[in-house]
PDB file of N, CA and C in Angstrom:
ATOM      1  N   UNK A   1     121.560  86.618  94.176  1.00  0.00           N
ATOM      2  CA  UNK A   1     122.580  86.792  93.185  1.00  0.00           C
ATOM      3  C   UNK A   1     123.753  87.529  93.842  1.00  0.00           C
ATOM      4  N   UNK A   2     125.394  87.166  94.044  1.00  0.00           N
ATOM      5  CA  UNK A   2     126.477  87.787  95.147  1.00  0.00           C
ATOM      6  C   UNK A   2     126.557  88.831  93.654  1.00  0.00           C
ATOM      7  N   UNK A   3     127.212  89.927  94.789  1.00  0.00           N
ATOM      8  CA  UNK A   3     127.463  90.615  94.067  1.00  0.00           C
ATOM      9  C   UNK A   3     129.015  90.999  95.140  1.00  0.00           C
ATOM     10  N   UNK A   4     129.451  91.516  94.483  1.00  0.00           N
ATOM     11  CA  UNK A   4     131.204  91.551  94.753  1.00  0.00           C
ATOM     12  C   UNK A   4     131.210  93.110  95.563  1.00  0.00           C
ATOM     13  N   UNK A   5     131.799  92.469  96.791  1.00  0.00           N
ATOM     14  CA  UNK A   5     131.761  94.538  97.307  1.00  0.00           C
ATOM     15  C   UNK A   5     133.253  94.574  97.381  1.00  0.00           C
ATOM     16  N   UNK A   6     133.983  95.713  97.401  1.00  0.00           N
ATOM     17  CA  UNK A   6     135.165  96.361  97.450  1.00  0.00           C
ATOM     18  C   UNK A   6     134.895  97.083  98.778  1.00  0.00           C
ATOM     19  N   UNK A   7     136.142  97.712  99.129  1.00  0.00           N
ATOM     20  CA  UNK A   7     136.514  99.395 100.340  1.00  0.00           C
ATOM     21  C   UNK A   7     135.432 100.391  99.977  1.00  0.00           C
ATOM     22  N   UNK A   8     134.984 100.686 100.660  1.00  0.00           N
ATOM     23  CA  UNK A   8     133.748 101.830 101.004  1.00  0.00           C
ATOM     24  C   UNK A   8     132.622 101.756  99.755  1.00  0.00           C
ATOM     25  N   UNK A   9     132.247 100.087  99.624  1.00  0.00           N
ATOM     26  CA  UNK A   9     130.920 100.271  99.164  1.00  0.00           C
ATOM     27  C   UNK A   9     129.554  99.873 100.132  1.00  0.00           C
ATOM     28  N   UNK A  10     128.757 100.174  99.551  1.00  0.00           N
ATOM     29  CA  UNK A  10     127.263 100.375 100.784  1.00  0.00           C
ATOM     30  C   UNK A  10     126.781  98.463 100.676  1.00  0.00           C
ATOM     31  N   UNK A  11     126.612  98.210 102.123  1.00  0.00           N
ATOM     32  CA  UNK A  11     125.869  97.081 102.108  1.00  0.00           C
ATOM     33  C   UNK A  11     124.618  97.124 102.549  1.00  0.00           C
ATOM     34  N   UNK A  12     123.936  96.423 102.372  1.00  0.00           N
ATOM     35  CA  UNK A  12     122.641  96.510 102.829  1.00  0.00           C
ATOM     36  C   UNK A  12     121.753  95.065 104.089  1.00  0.00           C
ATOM     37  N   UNK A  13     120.746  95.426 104.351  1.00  0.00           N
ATOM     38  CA  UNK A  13     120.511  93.990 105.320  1.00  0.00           C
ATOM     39  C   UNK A  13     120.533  92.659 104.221  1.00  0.00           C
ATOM     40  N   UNK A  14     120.949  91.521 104.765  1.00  0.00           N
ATOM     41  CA  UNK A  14     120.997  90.454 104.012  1.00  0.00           C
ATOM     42  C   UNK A  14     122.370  90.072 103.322  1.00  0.00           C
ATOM     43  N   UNK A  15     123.317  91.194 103.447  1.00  0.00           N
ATOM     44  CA  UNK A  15     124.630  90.923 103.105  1.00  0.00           C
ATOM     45  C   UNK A  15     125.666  89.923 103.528  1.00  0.00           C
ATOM     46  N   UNK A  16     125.720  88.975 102.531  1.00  0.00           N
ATOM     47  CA  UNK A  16     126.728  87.618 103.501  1.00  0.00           C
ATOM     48  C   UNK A  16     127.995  87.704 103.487  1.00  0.00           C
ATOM     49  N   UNK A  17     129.085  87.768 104.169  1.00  0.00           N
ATOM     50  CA  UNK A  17     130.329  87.860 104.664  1.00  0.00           C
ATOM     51  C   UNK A  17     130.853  86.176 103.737  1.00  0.00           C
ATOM     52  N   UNK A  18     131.069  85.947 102.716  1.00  0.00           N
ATOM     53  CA  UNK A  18     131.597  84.581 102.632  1.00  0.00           C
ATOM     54  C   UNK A  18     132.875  83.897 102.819  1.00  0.00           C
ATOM     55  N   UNK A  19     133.627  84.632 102.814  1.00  0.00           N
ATOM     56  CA  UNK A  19     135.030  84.816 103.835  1.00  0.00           C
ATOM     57  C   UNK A  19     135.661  85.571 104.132  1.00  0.00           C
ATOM     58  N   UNK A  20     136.743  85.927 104.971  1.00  0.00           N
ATOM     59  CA  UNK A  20     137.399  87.183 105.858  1.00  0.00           C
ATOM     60  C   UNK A  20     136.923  87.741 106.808  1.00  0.00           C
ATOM     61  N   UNK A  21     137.205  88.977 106.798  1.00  0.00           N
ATOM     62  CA  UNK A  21     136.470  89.914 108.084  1.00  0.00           C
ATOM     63  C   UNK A  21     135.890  90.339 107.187  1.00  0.00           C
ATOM     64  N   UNK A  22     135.444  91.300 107.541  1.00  0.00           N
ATOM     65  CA  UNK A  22     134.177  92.400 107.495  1.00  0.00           C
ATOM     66  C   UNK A  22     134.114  93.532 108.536  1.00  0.00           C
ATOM     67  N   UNK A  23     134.150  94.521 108.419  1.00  0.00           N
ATOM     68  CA  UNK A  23     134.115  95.628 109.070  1.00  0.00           C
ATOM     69  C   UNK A  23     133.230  97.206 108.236  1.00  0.00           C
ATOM     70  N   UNK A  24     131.623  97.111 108.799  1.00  0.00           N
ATOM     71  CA  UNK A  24     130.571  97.695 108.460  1.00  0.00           C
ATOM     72  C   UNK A  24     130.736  98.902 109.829  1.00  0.00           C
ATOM     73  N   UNK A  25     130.430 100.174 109.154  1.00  0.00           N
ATOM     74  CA  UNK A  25     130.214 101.731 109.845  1.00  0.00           C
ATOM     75  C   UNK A  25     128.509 101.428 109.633  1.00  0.00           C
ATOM     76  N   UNK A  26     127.464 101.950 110.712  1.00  0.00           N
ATOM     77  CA  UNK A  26     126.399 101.983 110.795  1.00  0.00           C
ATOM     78  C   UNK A  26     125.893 103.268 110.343  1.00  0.00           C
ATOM     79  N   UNK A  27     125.480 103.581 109.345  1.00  0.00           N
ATOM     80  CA  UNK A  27     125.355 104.955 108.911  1.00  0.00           C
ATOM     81  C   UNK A  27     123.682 105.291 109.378  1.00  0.00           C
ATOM     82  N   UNK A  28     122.740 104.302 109.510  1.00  0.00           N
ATOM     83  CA  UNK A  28     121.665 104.963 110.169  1.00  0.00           C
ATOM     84  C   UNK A  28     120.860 103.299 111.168  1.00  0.00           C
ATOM     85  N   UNK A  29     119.658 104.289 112.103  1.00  0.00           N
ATOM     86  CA  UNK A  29     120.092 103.080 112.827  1.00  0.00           C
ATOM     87  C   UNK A  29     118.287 103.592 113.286  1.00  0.00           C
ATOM     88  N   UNK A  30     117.782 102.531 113.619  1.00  0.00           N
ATOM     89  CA  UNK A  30     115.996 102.817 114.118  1.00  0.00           C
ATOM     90  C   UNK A  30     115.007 103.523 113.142  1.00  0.00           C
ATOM     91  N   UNK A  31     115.020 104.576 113.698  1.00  0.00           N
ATOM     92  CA  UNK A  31     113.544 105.229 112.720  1.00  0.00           C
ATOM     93  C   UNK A  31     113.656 105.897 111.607  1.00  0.00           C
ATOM     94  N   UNK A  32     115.335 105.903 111.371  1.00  0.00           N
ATOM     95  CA  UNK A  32     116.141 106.122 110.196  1.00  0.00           C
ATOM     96  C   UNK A  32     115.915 105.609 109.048  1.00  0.00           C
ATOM     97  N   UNK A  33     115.873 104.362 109.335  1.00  0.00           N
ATOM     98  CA  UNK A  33     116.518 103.539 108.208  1.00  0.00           C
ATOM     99  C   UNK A  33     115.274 103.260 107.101  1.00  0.00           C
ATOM    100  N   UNK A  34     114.839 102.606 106.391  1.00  0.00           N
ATOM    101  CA  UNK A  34     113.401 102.371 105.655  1.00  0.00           C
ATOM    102  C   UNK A  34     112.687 101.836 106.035  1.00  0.00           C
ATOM    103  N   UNK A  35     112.925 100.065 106.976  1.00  0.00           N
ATOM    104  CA  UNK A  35     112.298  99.198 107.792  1.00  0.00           C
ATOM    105  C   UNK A  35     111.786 100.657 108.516  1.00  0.00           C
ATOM    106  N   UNK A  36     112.250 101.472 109.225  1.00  0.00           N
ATOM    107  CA  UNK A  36     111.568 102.235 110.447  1.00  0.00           C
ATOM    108  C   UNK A  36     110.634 103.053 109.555  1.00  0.00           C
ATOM    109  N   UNK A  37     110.898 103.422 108.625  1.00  0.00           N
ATOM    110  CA  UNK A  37     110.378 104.502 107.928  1.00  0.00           C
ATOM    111  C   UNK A  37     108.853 103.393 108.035  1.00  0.00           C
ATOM    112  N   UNK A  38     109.246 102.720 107.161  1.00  0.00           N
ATOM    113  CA  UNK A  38     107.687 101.809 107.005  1.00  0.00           C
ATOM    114  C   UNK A  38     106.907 101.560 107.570  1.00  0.00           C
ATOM    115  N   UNK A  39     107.259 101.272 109.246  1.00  0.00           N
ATOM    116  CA  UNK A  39     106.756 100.822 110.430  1.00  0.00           C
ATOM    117  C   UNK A  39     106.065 102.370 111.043  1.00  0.00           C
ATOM    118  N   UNK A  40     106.515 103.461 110.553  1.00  0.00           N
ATOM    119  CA  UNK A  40     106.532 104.803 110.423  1.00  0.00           C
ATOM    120  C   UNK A  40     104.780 104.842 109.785  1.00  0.00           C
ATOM    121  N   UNK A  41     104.934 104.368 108.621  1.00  0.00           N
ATOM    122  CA  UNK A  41     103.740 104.950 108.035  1.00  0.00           C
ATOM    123  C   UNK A  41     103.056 103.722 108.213  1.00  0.00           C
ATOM    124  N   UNK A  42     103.297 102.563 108.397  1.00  0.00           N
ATOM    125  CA  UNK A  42     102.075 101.777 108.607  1.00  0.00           C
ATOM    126  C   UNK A  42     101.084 102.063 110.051  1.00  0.00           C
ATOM    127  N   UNK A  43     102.038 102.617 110.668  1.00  0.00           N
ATOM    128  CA  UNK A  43     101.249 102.756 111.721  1.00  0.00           C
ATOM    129  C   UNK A  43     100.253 104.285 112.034  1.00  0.00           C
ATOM    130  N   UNK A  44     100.649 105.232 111.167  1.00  0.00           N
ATOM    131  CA  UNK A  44     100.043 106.286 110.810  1.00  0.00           C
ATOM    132  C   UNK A  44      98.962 105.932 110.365  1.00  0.00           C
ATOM    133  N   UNK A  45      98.891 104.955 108.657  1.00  0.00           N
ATOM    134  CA  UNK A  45      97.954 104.316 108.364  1.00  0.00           C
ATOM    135  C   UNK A  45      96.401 103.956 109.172  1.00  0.00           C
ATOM    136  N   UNK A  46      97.592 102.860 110.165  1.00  0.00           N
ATOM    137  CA  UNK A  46      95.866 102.585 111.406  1.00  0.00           C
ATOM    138  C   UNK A  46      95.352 103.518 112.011  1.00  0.00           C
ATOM    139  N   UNK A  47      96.082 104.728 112.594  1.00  0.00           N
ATOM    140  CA  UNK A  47      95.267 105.006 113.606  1.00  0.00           C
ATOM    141  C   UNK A  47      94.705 106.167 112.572  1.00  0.00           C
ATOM    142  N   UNK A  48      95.025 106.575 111.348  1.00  0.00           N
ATOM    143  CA  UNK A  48      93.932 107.040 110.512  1.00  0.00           C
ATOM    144  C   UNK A  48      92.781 106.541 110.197  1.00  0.00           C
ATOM    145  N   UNK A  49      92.842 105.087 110.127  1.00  0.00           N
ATOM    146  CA  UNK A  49      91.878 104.378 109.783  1.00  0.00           C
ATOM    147  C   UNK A  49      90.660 104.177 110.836  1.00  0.00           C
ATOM    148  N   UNK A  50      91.468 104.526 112.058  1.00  0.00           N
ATOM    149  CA  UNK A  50      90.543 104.111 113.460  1.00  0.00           C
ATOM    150  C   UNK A  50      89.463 105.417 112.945  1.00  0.00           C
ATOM    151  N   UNK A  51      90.138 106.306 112.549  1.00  0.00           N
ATOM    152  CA  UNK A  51      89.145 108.074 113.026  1.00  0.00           C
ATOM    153  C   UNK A  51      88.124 107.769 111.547  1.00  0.00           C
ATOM    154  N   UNK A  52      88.594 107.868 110.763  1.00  0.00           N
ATOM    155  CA  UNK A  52      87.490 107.337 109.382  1.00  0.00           C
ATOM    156  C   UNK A  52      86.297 105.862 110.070  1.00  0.00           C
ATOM    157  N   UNK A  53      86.589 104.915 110.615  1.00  0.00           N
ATOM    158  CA  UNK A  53      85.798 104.077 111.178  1.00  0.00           C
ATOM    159  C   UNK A  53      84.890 105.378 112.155  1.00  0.00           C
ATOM    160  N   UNK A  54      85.482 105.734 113.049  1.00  0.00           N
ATOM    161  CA  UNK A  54      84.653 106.515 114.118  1.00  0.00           C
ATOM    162  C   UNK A  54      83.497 107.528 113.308  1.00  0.00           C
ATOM    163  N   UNK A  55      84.285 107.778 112.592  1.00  0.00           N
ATOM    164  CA  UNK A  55      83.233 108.647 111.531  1.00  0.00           C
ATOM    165  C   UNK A  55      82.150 108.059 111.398  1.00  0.00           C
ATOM    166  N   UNK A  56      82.557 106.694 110.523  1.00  0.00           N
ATOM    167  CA  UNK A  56      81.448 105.878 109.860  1.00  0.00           C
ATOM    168  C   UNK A  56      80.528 105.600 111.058  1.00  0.00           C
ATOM    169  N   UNK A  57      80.727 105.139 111.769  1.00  0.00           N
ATOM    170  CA  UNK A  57      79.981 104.674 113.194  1.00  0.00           C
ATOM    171  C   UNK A  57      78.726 105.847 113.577  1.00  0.00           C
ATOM    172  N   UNK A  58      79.653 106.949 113.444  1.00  0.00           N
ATOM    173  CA  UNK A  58      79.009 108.027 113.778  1.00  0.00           C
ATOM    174  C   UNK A  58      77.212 108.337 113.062  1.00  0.00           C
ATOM    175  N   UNK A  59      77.925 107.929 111.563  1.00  0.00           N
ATOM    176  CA  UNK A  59      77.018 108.559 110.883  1.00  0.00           C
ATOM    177  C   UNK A  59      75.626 106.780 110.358  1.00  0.00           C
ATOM    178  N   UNK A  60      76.415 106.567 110.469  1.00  0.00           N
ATOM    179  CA  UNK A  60      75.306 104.931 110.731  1.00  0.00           C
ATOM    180  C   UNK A  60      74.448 104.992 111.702  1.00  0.00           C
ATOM    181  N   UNK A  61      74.992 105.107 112.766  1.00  0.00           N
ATOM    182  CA  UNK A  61      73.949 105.699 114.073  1.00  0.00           C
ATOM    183  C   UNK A  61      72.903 106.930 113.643  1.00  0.00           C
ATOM    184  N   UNK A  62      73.426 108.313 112.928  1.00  0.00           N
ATOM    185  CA  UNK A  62      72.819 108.853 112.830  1.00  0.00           C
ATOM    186  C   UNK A  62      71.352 108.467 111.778  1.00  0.00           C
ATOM    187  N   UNK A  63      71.680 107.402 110.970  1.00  0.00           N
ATOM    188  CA  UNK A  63      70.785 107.133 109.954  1.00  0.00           C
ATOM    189  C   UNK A  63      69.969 105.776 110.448  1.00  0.00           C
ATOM    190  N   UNK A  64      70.586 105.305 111.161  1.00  0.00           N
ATOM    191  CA  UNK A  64      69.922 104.121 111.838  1.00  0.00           C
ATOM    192  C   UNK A  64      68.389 104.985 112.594  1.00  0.00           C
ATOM    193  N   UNK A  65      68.506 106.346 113.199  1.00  0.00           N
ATOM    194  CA  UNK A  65      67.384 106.816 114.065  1.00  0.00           C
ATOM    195  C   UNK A  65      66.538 106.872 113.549  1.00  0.00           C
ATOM    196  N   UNK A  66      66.873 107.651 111.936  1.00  0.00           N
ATOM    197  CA  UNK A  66      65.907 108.049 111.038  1.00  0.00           C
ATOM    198  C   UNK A  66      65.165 107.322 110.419  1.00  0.00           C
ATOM    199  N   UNK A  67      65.439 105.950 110.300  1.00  0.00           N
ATOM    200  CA  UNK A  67      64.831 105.110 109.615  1.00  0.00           C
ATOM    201  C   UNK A  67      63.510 104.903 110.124  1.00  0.00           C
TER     202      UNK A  67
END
């Protein structure tokens, strides 16, 4: 859905230029931005997930002896 930008409003990724120039200031850039942010916590995510697995492993083994 276009939506109409004017002088110093915020664009975002996906913004189409449909005619003229265009002239965008980069106000944040890598681990800044939300894409990074996300890539940020997804990857926190796994290697949390690795240490909870190691756990589990741990304690499977331990109950596997007892049996």
């Amino acid at each position: 859905m276009p939506v109409d930008k004017t002088k110093n409003d915020k664009v975002f990724v996906g913004t189409l230029n449909e005619n003229g120039v265009i002239e965008i200031l980069t106000e944040k850039i890598g681990n800044e931005t939300i894409l990074g942010q996300i890539i940020k916590t997804v990857k926190n995510a796994q290697e949390n997930k690795g240490n909870v697995q190691k756990g589990n492993k741990t304690i499977a083994i331990i109950i596997l002896r007892y049996k």
